[in-house]
PDB file of N, CA and C in Angstrom:
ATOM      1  N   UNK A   1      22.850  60.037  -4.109  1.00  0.00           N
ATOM      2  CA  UNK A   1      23.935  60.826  -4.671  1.00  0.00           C
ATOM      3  C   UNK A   1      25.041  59.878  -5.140  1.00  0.00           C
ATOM      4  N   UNK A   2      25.453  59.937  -6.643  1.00  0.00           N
ATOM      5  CA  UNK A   2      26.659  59.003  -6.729  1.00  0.00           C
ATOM      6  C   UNK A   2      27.854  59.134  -5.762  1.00  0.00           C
ATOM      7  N   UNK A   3      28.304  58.068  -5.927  1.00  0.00           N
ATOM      8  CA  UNK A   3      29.747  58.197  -4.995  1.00  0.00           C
ATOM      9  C   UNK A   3      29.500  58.348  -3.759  1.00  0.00           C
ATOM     10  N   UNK A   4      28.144  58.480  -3.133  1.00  0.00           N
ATOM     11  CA  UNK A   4      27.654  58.695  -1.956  1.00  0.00           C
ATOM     12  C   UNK A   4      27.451  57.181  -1.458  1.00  0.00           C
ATOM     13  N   UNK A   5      27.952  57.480   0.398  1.00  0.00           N
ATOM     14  CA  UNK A   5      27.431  56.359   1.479  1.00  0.00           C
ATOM     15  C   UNK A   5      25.551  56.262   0.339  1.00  0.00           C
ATOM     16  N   UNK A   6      25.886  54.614   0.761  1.00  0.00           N
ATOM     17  CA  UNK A   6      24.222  54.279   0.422  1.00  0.00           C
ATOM     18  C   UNK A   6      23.746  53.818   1.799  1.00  0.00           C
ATOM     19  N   UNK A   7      22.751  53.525   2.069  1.00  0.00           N
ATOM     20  CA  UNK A   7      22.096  52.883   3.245  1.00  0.00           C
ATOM     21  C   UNK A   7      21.699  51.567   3.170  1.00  0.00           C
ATOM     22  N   UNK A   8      22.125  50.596   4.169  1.00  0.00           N
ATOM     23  CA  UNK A   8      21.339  49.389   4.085  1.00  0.00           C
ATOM     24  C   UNK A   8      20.208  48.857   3.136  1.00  0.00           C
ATOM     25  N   UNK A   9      19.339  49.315   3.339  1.00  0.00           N
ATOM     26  CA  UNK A   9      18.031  49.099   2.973  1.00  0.00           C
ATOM     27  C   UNK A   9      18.303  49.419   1.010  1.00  0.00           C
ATOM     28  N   UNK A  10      19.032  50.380   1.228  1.00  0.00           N
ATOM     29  CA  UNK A  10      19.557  50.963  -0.181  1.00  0.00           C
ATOM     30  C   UNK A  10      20.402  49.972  -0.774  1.00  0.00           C
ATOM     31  N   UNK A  11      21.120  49.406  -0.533  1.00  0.00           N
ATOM     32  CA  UNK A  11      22.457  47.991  -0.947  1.00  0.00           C
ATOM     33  C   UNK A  11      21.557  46.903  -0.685  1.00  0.00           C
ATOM     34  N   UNK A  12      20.808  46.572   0.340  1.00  0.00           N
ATOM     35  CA  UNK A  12      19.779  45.611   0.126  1.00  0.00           C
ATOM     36  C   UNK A  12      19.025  45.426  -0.962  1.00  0.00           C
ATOM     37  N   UNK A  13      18.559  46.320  -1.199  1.00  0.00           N
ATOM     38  CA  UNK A  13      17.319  46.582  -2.638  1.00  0.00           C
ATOM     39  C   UNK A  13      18.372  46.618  -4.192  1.00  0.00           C
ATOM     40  N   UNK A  14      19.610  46.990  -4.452  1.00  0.00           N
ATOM     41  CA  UNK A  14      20.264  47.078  -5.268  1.00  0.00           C
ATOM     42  C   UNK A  14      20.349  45.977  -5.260  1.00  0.00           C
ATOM     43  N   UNK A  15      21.226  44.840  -4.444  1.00  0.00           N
ATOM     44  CA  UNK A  15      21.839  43.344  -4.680  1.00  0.00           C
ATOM     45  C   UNK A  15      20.179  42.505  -5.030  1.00  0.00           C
ATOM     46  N   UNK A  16      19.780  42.549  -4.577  1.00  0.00           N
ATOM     47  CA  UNK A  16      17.850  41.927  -4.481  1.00  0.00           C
ATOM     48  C   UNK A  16      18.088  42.637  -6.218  1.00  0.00           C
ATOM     49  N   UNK A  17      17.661  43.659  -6.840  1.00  0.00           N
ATOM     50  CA  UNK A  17      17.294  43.923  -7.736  1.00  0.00           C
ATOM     51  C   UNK A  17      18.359  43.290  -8.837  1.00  0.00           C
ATOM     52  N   UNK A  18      19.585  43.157  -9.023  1.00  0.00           N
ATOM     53  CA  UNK A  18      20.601  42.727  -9.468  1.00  0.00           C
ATOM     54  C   UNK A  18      20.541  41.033  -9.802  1.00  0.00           C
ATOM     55  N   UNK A  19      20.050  40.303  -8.492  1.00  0.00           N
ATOM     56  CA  UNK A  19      19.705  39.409  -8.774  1.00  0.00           C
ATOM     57  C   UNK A  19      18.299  38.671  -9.519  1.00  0.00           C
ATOM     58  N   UNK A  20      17.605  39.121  -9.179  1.00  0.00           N
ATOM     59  CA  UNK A  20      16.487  39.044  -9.854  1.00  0.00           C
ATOM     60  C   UNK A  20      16.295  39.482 -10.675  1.00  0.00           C
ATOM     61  N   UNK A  21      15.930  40.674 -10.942  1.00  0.00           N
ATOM     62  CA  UNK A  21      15.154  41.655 -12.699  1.00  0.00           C
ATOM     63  C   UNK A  21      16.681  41.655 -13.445  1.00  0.00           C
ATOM     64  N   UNK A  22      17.701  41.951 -12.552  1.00  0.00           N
ATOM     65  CA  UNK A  22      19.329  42.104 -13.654  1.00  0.00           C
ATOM     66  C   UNK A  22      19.519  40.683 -13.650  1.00  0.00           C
ATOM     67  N   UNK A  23      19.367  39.837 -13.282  1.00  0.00           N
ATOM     68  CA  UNK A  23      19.806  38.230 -13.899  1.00  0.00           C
ATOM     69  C   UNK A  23      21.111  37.954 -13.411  1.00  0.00           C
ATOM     70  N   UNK A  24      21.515  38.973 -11.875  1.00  0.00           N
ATOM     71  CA  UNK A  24      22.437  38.392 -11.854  1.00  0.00           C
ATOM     72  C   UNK A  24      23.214  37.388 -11.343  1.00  0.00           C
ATOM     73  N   UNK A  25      24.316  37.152 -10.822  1.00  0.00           N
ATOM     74  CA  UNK A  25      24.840  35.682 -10.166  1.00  0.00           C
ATOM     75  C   UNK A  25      25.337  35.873  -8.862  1.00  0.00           C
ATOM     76  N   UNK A  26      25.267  35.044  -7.618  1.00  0.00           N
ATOM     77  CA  UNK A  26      26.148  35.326  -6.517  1.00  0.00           C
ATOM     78  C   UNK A  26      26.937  34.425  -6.492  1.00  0.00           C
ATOM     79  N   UNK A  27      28.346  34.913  -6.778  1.00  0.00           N
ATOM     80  CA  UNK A  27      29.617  33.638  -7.016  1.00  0.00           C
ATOM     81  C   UNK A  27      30.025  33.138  -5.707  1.00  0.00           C
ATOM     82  N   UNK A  28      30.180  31.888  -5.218  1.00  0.00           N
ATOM     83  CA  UNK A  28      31.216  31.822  -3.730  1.00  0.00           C
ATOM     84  C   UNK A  28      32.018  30.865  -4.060  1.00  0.00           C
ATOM     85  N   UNK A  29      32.836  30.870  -3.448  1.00  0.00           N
ATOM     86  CA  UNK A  29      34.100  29.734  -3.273  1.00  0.00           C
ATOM     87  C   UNK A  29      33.474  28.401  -2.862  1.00  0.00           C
ATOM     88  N   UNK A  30      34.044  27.580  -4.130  1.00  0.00           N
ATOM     89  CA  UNK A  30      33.829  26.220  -3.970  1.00  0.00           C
ATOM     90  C   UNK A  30      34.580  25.107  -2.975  1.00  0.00           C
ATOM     91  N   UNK A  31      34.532  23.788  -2.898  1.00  0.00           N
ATOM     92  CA  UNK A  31      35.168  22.840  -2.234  1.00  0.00           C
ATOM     93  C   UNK A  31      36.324  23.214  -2.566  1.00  0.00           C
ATOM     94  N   UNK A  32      37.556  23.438  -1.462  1.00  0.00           N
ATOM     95  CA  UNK A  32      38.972  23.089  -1.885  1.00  0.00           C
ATOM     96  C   UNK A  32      38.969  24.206  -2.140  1.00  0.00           C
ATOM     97  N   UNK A  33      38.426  25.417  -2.213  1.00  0.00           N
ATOM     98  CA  UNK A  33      38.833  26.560  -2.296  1.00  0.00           C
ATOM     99  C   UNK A  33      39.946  27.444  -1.734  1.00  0.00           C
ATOM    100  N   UNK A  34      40.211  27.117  -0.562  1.00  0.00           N
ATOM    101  CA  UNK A  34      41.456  27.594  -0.024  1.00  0.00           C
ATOM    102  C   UNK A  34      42.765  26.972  -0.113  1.00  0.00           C
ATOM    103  N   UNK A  35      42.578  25.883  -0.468  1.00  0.00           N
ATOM    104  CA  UNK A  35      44.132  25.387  -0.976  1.00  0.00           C
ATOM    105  C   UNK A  35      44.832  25.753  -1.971  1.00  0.00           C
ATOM    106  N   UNK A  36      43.292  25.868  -3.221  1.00  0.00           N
ATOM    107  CA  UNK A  36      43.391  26.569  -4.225  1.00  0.00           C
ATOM    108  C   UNK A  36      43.719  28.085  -4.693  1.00  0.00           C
ATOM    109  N   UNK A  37      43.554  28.882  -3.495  1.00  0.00           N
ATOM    110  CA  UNK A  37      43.861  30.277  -3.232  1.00  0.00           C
ATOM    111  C   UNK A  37      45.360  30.164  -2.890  1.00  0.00           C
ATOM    112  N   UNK A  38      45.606  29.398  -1.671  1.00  0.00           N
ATOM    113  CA  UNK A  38      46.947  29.122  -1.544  1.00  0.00           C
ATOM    114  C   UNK A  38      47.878  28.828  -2.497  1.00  0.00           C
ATOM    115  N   UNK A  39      47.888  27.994  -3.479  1.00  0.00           N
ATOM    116  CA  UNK A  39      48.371  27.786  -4.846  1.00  0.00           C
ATOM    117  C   UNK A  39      48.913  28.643  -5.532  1.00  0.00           C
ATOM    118  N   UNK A  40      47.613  29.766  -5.718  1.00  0.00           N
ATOM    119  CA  UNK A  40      48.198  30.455  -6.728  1.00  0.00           C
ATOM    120  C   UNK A  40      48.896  32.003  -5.924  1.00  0.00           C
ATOM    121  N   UNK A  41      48.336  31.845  -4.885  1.00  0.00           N
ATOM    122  CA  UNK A  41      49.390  32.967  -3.849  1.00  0.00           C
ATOM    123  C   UNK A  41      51.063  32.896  -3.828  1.00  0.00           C
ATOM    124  N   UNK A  42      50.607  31.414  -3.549  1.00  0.00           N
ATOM    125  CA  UNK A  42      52.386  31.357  -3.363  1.00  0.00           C
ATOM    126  C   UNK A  42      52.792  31.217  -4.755  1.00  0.00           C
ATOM    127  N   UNK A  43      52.567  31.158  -6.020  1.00  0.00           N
ATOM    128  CA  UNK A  43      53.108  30.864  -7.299  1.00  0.00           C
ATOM    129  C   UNK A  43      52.842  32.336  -8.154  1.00  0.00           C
ATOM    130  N   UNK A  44      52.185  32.976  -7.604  1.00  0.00           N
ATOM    131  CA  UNK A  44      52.229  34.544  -7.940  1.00  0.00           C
ATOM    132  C   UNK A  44      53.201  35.367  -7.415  1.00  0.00           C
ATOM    133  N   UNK A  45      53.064  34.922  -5.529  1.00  0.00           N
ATOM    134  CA  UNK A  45      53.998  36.222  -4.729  1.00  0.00           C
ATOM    135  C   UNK A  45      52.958  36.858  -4.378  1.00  0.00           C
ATOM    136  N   UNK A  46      51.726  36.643  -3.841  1.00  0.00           N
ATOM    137  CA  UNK A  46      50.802  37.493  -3.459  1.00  0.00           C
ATOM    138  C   UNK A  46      51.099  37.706  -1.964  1.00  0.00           C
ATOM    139  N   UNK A  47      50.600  38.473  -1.810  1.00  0.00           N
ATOM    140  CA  UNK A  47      50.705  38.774  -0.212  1.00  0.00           C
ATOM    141  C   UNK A  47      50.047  39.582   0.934  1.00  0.00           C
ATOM    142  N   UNK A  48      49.665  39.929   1.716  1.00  0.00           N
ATOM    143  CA  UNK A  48      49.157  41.278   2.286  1.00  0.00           C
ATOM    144  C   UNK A  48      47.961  41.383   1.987  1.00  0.00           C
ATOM    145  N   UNK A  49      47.133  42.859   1.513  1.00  0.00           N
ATOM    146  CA  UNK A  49      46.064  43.150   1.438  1.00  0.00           C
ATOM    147  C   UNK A  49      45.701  42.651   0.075  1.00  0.00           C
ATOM    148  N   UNK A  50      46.722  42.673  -0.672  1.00  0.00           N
ATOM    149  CA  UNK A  50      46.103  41.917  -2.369  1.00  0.00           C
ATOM    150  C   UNK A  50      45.609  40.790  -2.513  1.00  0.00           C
ATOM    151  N   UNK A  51      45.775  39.771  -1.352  1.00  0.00           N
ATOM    152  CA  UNK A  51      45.113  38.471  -1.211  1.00  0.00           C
ATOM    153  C   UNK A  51      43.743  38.149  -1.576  1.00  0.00           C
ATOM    154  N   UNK A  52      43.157  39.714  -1.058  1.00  0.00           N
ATOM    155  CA  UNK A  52      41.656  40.162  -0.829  1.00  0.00           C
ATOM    156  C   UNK A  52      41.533  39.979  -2.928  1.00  0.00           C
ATOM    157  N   UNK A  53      41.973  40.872  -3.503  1.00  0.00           N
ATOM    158  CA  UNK A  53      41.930  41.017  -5.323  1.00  0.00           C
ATOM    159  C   UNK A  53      42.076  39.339  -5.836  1.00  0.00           C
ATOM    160  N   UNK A  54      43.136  38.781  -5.361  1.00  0.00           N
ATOM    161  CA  UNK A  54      43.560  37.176  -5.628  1.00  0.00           C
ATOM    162  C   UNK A  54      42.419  35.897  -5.012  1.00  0.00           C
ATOM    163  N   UNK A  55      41.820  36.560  -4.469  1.00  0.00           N
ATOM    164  CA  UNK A  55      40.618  35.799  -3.865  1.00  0.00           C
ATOM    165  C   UNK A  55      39.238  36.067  -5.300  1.00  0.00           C
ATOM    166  N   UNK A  56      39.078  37.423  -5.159  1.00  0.00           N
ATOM    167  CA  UNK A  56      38.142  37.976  -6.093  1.00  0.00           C
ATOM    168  C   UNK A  56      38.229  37.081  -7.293  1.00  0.00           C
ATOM    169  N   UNK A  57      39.499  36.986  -8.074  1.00  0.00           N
ATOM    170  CA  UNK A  57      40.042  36.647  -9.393  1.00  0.00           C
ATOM    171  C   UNK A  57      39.867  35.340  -9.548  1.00  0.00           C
ATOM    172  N   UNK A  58      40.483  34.438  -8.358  1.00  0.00           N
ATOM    173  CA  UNK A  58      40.096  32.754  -8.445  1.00  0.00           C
ATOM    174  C   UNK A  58      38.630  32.419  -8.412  1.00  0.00           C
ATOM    175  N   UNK A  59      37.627  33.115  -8.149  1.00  0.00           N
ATOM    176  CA  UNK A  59      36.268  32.962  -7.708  1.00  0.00           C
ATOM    177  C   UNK A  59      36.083  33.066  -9.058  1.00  0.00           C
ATOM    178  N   UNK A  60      35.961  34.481  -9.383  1.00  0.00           N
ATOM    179  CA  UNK A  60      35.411  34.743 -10.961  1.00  0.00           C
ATOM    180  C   UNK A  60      35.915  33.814 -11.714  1.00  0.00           C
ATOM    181  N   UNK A  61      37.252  33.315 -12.027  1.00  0.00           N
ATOM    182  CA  UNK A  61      38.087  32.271 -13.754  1.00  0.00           C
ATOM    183  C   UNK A  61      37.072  31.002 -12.872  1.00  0.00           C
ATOM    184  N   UNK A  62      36.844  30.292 -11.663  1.00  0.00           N
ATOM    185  CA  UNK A  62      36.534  29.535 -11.306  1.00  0.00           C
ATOM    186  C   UNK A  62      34.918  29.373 -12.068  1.00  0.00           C
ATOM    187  N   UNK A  63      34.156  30.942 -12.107  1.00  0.00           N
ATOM    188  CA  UNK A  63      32.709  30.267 -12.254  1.00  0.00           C
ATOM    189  C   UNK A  63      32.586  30.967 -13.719  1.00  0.00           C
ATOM    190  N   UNK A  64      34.284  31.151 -14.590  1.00  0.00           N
ATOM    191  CA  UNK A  64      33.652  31.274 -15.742  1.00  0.00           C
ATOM    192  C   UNK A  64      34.309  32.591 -16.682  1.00  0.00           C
ATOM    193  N   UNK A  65      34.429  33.301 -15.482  1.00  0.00           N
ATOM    194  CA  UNK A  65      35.067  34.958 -16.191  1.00  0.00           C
ATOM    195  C   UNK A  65      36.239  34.714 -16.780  1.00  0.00           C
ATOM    196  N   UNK A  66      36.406  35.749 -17.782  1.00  0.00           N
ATOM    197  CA  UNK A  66      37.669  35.377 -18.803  1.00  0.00           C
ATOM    198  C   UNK A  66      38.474  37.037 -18.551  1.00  0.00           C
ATOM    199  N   UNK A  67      37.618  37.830 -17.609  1.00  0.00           N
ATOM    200  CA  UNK A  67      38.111  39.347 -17.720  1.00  0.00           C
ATOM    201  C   UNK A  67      37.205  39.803 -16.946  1.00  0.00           C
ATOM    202  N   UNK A  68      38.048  40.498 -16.057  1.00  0.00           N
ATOM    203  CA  UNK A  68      37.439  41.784 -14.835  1.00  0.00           C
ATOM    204  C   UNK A  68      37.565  42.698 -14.913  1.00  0.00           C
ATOM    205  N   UNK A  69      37.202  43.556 -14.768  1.00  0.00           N
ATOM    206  CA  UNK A  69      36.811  45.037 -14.513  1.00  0.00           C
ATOM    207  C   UNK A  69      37.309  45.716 -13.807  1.00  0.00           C
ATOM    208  N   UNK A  70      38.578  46.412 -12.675  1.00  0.00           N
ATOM    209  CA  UNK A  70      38.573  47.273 -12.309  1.00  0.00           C
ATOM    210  C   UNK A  70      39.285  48.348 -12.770  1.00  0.00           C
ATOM    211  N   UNK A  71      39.134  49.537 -11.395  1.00  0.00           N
ATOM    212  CA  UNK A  71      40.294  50.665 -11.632  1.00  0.00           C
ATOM    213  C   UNK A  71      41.433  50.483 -11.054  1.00  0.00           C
ATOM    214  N   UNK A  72      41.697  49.512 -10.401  1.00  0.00           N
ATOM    215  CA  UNK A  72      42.638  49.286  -9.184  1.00  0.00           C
ATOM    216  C   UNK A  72      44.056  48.891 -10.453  1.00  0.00           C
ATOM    217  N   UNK A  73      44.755  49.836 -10.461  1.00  0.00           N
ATOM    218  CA  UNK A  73      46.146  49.857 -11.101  1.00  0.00           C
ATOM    219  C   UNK A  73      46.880  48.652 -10.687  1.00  0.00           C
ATOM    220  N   UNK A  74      46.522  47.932  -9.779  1.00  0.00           N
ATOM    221  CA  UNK A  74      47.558  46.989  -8.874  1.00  0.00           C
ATOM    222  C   UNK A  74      46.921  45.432  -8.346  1.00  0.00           C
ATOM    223  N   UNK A  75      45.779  45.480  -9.122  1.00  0.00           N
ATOM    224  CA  UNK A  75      44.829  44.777  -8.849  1.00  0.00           C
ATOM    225  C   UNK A  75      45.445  43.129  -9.207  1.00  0.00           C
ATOM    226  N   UNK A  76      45.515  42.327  -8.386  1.00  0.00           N
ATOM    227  CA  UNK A  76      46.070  40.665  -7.970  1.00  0.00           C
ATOM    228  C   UNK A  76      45.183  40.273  -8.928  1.00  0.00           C
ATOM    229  N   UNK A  77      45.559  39.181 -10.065  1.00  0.00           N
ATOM    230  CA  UNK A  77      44.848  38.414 -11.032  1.00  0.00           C
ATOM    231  C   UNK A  77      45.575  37.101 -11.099  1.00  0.00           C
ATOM    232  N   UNK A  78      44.746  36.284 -11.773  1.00  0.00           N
ATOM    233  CA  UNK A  78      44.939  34.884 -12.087  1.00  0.00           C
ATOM    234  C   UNK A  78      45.720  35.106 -13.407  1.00  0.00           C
ATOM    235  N   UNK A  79      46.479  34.612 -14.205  1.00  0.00           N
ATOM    236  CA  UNK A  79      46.880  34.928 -15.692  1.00  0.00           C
ATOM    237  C   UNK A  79      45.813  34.893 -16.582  1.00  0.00           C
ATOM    238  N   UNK A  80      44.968  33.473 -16.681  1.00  0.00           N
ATOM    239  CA  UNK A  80      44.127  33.357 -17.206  1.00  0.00           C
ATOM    240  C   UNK A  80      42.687  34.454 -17.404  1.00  0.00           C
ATOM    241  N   UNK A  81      43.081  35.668 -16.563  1.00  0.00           N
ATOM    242  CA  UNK A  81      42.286  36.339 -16.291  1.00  0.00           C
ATOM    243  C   UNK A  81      42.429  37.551 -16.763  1.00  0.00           C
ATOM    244  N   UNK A  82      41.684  38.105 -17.958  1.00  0.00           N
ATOM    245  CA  UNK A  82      42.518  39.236 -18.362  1.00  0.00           C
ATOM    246  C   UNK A  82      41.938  40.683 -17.373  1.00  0.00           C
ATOM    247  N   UNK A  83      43.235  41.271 -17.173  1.00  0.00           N
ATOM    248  CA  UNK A  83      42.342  42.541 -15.782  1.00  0.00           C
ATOM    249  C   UNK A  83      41.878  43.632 -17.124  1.00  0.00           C
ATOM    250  N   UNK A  84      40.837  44.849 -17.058  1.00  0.00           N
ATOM    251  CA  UNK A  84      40.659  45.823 -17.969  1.00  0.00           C
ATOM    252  C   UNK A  84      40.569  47.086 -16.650  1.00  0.00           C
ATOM    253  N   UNK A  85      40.846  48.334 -17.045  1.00  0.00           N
ATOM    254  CA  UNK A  85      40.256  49.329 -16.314  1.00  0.00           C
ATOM    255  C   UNK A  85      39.102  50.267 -17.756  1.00  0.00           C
ATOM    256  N   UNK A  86      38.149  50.026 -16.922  1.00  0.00           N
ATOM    257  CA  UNK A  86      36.960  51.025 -17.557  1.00  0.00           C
ATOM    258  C   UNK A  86      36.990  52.092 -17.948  1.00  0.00           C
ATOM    259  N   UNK A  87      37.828  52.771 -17.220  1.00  0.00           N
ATOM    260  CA  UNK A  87      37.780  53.944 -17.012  1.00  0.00           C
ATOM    261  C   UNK A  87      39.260  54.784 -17.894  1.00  0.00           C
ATOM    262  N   UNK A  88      40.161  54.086 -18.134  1.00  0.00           N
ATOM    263  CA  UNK A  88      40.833  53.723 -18.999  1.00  0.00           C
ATOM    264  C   UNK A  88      40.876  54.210 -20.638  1.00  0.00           C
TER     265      UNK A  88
END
């Protein structure tokens, strides 16, 4: 059911399928990554739970993204990073 709890086995088989047959990528934080988070926290004003969005954003411009995707009205970005809402 959309918008519905999925099950393990269910998010297992999606990320597995995503990566493989969808081609897609699993990004992680590189060397020096947290200093680098730190950086742009304190030169933004980030703080609190948005750290979590400001984490997201340095990962992605890091392995390449020029623009993210959410709905999140409030969503923590890098500059270099243009935010879009989809839904929008």
């Amino acid at each position: 059911m959309p918008g519905g709890k999925s099950s393990p086995p269910t998010v297992s088989h999606f990320f597995h399928y995503l990566l493989t047959e969808g081609h897609g990528h699993l990004w992680t934080p590189g060397p020096g990554f947290g200093q680098r988070l730190l950086k742009w926290a304190t030169s933004l004003k980030v703080h609190g739970g948005r750290i979590f969005d400001l984490q997201i954003a340095v990962i992605a411009f890091e392995h390449g993204a020029r623009e993210i995707w959410t709905h999140d009205q409030h969503f923590s970005s890098v500059p270099a990073l243009k935010v879009r809402d989809p839904l929008s």
